[in-house]
Protein backbone atom coordinates (compact mmCIF):
# COMPACT_ATOMS: atom_id res chain seq x y z
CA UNK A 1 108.06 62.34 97.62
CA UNK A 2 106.33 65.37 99.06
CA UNK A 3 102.87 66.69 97.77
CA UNK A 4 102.59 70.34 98.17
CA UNK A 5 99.18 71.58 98.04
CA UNK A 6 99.41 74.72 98.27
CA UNK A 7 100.28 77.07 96.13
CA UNK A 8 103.06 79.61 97.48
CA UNK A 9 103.05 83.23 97.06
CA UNK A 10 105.67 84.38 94.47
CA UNK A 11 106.80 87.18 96.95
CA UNK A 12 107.35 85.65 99.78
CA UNK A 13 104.56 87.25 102.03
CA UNK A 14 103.74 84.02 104.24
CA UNK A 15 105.20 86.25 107.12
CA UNK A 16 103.44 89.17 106.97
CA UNK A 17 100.27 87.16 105.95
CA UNK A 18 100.66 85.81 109.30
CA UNK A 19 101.28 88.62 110.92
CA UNK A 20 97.49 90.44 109.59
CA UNK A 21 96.03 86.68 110.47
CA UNK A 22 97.69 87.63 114.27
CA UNK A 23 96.72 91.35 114.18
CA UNK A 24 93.02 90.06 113.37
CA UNK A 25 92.63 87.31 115.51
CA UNK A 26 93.52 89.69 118.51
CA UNK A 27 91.24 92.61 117.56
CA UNK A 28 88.34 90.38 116.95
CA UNK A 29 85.11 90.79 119.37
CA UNK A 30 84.05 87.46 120.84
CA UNK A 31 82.02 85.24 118.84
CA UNK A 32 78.81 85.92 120.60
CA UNK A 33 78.54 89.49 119.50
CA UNK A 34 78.82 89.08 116.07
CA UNK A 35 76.27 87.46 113.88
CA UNK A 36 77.97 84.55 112.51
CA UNK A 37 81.81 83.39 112.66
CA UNK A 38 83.25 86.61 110.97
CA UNK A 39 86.97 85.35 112.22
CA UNK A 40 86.45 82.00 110.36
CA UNK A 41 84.70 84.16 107.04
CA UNK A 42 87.62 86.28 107.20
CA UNK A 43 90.08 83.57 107.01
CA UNK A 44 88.45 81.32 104.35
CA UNK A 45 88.30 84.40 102.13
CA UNK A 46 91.63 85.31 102.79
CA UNK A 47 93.05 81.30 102.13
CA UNK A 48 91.02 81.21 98.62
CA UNK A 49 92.65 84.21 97.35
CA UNK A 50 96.27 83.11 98.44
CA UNK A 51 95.99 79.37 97.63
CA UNK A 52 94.62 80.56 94.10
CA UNK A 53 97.56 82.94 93.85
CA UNK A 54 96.12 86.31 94.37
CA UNK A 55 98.78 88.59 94.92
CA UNK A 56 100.46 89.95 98.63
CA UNK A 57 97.46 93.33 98.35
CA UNK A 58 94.43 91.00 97.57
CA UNK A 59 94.90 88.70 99.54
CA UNK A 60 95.99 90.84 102.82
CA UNK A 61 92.77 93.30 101.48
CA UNK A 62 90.99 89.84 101.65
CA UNK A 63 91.48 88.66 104.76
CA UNK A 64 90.96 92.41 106.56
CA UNK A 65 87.86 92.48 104.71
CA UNK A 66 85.45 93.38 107.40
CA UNK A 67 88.35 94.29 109.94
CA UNK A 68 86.88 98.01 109.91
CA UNK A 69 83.41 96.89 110.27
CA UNK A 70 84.19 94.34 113.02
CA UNK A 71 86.85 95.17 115.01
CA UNK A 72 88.51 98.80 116.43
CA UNK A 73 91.20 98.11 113.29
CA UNK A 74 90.88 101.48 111.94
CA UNK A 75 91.66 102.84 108.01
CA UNK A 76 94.96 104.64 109.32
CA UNK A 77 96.18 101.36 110.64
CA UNK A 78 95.60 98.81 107.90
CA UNK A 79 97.37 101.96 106.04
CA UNK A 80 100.35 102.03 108.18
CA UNK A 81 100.92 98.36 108.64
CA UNK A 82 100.10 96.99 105.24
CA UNK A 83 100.47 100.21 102.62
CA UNK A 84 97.54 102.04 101.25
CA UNK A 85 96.67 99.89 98.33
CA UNK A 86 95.53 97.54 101.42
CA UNK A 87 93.51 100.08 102.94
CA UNK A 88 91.97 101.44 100.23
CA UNK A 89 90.45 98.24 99.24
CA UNK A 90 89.68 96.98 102.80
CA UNK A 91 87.81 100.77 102.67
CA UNK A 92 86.29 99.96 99.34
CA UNK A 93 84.83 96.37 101.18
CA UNK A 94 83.77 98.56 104.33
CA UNK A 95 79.73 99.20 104.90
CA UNK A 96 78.92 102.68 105.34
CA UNK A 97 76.61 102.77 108.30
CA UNK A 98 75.46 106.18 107.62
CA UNK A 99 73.29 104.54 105.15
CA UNK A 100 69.96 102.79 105.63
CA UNK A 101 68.94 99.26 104.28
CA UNK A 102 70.24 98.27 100.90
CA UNK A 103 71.34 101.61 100.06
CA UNK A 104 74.26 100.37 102.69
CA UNK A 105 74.94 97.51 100.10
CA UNK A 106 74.24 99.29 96.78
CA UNK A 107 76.86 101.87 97.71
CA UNK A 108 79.24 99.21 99.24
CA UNK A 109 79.38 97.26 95.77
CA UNK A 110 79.69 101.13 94.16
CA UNK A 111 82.73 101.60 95.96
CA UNK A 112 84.36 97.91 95.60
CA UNK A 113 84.07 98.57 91.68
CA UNK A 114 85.54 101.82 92.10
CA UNK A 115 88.32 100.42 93.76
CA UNK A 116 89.29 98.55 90.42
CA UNK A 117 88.26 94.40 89.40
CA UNK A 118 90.79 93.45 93.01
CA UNK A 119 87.74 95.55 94.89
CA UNK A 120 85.41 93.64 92.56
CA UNK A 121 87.16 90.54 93.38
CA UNK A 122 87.03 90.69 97.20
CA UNK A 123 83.60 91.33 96.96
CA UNK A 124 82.37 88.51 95.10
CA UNK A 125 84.70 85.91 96.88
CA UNK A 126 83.42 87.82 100.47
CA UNK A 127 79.46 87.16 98.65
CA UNK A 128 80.66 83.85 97.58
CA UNK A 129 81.74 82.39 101.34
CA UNK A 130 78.94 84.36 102.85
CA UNK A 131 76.03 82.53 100.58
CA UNK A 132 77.86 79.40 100.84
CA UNK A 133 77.67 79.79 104.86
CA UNK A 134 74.02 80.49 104.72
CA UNK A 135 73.45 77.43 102.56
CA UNK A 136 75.07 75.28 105.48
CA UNK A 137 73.33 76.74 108.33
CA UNK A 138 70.28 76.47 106.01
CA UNK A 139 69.46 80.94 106.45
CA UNK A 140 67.00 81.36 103.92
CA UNK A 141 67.14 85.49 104.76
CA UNK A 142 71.02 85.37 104.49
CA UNK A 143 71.17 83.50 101.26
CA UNK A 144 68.45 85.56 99.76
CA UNK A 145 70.68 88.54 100.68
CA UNK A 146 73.62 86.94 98.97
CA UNK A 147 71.83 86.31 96.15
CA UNK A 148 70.88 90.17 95.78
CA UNK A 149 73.91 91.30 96.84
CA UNK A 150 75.49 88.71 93.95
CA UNK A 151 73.68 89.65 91.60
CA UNK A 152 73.93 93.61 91.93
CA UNK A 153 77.89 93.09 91.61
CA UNK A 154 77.41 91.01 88.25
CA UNK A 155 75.19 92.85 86.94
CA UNK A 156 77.65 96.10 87.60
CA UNK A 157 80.76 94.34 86.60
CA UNK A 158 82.59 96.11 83.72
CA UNK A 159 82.82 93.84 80.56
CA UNK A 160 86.54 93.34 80.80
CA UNK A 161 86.15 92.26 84.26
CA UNK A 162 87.18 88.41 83.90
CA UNK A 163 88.38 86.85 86.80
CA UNK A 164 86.97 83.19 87.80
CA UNK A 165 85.53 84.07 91.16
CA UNK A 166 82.72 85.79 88.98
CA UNK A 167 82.16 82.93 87.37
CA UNK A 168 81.77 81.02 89.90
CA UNK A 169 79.48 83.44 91.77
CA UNK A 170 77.27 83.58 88.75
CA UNK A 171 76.64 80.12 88.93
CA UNK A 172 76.04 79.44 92.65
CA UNK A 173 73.19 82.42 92.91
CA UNK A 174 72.29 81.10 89.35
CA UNK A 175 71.30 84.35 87.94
């Protein structure tokens, strides 16, 4: 008998899935100019939200994430390729670097709220794999940013806003 582990997507989408994974991969900058493995953080965001059955936008906005911050993937093309409900939220999950110091990150988890609980959603799992990451490497700076960042999305979270991930974020910065 065959065990299936994962869970597949109710639409179909493994294709085009694929196809952002591809579109990614390529526009990625080597690994030594970026500060940690931002491929591999993209990716395990991106396989939590499909293999706990996030829908085709979340988990697409998922995995291209940071594509805006990290690679020459611009707005217009996410837009274009994968619809603007992608976009939007891979804007929503997009530093502004006109900003200076937290104000960057207070206005980034502004925005992913704005964007609705799937912004909200991204966030935390993106917060969640980040801190987790930290933890491994042992980055006291990077988890003590996680834990900030964490705890600025709870604490901004709308009360309807119910999804597991929070729950689980709540408990690993222990707030």
């Amino acid at each position: 008998m065959y065990n299936i582990f994962m869970i597949f997507s109710p639409d179909n989408f493994e294709n085009e899935f694929e196809d952002a994974i591809r579109i990614l991969t390529n526009a990625m900058p080597p690994a030594e100019k970026l500060i940690k493995p931002t491929l591999l953080h993209s990716l395990r965001v991106a396989v939590y939200l499909y293999t706990h059955g996030y829908n085709r936008i979340t988990c697409l906005a998922g995995l291209l994430h940071d594509a805006i911050e990290d690679t020459k993937i611009t707005f217009d093309d996410i837009e274009k390729k994968f619809g603007t409900d992608v976009a939007v939220l891979v804007q929503a999950n997009t530093k502004n670097n006109t900003l200076e110091g937290f104000e960057k990150y207070e206005d980034l988890i502004r925005r992913c709220i704005k964007a609705g609980e799937t912004g909200a959603i991204i966030k935390a799992t993106d917060i969640v794999d980040n801190y987790v990451y930290f933890q491994k490497i042992d980055h006291i700076d990077g988890k003590e940013w996680m834990i900030k960042t964490g705890t600025i999305l709870l604490n901004s979270l709308p009360t309807d806003y119910k999804d597991p991930i929070f729950y689980t974020l709540k408990e690993l910065i222990i707030i």
